[in-house]
C-alpha atoms as a PDB file:
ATOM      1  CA  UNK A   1     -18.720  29.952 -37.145  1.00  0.00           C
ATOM      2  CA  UNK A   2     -15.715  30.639 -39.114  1.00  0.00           C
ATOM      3  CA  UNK A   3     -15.338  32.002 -42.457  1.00  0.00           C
ATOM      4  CA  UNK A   4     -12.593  31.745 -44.804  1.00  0.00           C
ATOM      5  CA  UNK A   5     -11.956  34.321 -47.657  1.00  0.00           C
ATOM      6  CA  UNK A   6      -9.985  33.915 -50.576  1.00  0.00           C
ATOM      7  CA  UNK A   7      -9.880  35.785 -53.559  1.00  0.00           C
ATOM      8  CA  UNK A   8     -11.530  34.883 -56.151  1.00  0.00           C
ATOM      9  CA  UNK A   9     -12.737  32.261 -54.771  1.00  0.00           C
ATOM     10  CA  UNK A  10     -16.469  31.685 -53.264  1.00  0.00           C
ATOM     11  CA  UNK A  11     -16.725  32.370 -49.269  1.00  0.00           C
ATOM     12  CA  UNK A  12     -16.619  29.174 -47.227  1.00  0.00           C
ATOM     13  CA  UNK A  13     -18.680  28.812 -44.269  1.00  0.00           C
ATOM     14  CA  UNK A  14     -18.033  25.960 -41.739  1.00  0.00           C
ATOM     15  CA  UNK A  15     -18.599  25.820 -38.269  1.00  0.00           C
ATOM     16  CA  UNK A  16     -16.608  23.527 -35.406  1.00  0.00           C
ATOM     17  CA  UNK A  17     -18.767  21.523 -32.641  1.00  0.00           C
ATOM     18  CA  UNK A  18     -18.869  23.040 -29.355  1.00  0.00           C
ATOM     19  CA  UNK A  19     -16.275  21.410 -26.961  1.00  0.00           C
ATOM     20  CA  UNK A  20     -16.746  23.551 -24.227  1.00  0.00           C
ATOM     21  CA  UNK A  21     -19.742  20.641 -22.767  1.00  0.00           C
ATOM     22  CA  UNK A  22     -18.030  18.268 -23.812  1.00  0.00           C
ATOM     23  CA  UNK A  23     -14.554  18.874 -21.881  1.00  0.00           C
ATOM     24  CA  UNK A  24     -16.531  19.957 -19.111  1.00  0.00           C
ATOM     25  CA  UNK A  25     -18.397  16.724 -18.812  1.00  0.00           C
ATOM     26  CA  UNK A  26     -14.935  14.681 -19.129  1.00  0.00           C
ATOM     27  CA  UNK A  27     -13.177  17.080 -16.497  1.00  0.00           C
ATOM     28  CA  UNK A  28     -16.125  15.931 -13.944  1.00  0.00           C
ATOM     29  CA  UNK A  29     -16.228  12.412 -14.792  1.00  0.00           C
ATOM     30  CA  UNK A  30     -12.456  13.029 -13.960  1.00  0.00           C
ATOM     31  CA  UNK A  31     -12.724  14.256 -10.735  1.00  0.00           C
ATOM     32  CA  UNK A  32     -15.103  11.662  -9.363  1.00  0.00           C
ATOM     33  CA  UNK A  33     -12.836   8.955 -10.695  1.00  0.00           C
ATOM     34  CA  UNK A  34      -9.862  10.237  -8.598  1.00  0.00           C
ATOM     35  CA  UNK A  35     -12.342  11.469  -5.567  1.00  0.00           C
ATOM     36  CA  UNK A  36     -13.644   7.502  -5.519  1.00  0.00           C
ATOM     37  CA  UNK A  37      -9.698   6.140  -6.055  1.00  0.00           C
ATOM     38  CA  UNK A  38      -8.439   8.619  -2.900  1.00  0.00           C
ATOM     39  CA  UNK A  39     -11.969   7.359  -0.822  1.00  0.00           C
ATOM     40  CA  UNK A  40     -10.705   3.441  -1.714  1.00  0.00           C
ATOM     41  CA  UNK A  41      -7.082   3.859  -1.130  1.00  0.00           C
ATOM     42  CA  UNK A  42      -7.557   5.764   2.113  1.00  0.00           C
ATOM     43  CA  UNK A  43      -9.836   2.794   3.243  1.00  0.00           C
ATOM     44  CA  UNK A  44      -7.524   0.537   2.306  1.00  0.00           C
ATOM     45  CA  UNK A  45      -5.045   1.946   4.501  1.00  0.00           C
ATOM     46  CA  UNK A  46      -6.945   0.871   7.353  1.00  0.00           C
ATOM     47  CA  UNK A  47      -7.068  -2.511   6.331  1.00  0.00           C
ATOM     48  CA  UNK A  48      -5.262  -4.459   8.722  1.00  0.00           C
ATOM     49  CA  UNK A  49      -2.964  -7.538   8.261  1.00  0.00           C
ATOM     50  CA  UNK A  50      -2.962 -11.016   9.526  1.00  0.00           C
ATOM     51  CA  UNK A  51      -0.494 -12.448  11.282  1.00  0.00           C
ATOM     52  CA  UNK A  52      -0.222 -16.026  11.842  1.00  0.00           C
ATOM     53  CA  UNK A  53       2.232 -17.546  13.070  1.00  0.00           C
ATOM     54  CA  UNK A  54       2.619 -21.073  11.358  1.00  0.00           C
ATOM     55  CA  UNK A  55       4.847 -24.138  12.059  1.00  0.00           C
ATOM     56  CA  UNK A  56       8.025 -23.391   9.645  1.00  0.00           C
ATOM     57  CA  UNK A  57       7.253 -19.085   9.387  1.00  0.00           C
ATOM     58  CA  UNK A  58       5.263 -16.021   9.219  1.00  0.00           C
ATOM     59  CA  UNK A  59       2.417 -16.038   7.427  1.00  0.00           C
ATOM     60  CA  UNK A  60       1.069 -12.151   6.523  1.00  0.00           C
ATOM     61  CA  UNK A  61      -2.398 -11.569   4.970  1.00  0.00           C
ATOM     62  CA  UNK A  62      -3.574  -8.530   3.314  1.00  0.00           C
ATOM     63  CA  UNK A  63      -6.667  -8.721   1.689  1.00  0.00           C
ATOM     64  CA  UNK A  64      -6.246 -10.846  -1.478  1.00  0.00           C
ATOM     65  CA  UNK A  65      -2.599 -11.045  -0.784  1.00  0.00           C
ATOM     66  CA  UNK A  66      -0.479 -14.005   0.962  1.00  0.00           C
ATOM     67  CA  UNK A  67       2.999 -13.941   2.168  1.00  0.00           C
ATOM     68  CA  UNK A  68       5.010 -16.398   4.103  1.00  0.00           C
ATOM     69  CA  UNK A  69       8.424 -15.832   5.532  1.00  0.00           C
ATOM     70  CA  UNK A  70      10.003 -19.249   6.460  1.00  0.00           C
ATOM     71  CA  UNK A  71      11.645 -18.886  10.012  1.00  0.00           C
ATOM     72  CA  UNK A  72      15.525 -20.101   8.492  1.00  0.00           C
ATOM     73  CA  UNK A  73      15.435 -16.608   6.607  1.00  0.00           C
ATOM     74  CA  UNK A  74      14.332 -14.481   9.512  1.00  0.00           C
ATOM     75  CA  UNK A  75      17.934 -12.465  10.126  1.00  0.00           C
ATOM     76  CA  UNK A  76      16.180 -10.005  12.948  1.00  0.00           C
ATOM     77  CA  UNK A  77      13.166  -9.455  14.843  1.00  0.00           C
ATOM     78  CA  UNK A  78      12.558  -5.869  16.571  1.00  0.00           C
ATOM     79  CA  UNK A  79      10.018  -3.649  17.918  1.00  0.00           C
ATOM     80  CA  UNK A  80       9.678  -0.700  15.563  1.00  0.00           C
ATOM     81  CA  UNK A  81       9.228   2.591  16.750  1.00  0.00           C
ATOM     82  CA  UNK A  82       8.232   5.438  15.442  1.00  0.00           C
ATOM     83  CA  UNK A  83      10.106   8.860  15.833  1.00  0.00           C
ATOM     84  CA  UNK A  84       7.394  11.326  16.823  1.00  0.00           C
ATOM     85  CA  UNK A  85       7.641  14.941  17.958  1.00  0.00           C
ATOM     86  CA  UNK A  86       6.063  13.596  21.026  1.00  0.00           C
ATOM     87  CA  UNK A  87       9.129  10.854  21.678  1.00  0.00           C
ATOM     88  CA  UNK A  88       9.601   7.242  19.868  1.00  0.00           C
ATOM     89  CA  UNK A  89       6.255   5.266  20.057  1.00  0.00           C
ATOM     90  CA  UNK A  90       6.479   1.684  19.796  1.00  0.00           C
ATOM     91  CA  UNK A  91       4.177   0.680  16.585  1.00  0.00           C
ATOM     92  CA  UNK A  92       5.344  -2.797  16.075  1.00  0.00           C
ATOM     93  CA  UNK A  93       7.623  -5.754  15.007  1.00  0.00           C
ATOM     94  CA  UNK A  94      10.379  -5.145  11.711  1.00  0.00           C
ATOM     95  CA  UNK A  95      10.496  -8.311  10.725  1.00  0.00           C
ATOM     96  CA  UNK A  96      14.428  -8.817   8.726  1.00  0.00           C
ATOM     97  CA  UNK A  97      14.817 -11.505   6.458  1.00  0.00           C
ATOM     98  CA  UNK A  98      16.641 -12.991   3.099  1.00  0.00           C
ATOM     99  CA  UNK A  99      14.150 -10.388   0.674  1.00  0.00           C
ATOM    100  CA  UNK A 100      13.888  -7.341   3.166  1.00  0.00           C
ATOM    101  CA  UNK A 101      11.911  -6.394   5.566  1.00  0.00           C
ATOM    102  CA  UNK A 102       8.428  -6.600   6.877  1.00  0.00           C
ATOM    103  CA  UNK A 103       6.107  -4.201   9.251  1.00  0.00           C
ATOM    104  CA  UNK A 104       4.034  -5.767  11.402  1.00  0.00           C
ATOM    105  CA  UNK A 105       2.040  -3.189  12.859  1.00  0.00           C
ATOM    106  CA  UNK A 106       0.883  -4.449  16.602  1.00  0.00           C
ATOM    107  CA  UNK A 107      -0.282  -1.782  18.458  1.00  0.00           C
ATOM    108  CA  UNK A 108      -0.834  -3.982  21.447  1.00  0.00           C
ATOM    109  CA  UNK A 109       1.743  -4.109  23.826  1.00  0.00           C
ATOM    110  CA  UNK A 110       0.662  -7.772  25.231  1.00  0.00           C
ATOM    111  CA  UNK A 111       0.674  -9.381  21.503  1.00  0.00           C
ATOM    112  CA  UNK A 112       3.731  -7.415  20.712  1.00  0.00           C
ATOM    113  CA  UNK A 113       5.768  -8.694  23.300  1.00  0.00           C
ATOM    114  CA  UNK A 114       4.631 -12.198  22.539  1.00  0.00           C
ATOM    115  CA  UNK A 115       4.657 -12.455  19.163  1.00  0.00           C
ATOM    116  CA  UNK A 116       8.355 -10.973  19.509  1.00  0.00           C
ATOM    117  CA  UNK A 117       9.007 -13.524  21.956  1.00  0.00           C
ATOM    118  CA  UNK A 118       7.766 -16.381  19.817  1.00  0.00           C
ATOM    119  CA  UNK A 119       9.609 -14.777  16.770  1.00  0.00           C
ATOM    120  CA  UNK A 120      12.666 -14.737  18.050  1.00  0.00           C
ATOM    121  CA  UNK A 121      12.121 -18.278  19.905  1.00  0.00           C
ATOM    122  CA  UNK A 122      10.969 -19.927  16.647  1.00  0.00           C
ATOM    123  CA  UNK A 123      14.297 -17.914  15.017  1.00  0.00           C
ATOM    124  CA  UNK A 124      16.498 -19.741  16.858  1.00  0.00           C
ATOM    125  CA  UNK A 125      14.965 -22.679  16.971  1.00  0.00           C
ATOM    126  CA  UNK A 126      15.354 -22.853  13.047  1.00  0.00           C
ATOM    127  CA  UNK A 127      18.865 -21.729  13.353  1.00  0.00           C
ATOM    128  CA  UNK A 128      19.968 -25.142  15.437  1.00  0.00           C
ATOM    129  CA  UNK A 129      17.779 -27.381  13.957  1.00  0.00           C
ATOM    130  CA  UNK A 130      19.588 -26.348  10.054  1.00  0.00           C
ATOM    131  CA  UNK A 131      22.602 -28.241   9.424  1.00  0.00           C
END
């Protein structure tokens, strides 16, 4: 409660809400927002992506999300490795092209090598057949 005193004047009496449950209430509904966004985003992360390997390109597929890389703009296909205290591990195919580039993560050797293969087969394929 807080009381103001001026001369002459009556004494005012007033009195503010209490935040303190309030904040605290909004500083927990807070925390489980960002808990439940670092939960999704972290499963998310394990989310893999599809590779398929049409006709003319590359199609990638990530959940709700479509992307297709038409072979003519391919530049470079190479394994990707990753620079580890342990040594370079090989974690997939870098994918060059007109817009960028694009990680394809195959971890298995066996697709890796053949998706690479049919990459860069496809590649040059599209490279003679443009005039």
């Amino acid at each position: 409660m807080a009381v103001i005193a001026v001369p002459g004047l009556p004494m005012l009496r007033f009195s503010l809400p209490d935040v303190g449950p309030l904040l605290g209430t909004l500083l927990n509904i807070a925390l489980v927002i960002a808990v439940a966004a670092s939960v999704l985003a972290f499963c998310l992360a394990y989310v893999p992506t599809r590779v398929v390997l049409q006709p003319e390109g590359v199609e990638l597929r990530w959940l709700w999300r479509h992307r297709f890389i038409p072979f003519r703009e391919i530049t470079d296909a190479y394994e990707y490795e990753d620079n580890s205290p342990r040594g370079s591990l090989p974690r997939g195919v870098r994918l060059v092209h007109g817009k960028g580039a694009d990680l394809v993560g195959l971890k298995n050797i066996l697709k890796r090598d053949r998706f690479l293969a049919a990459i860069r087969d496809r590649v040059e394929r599209a490279r003679h057949a443009a005039p």
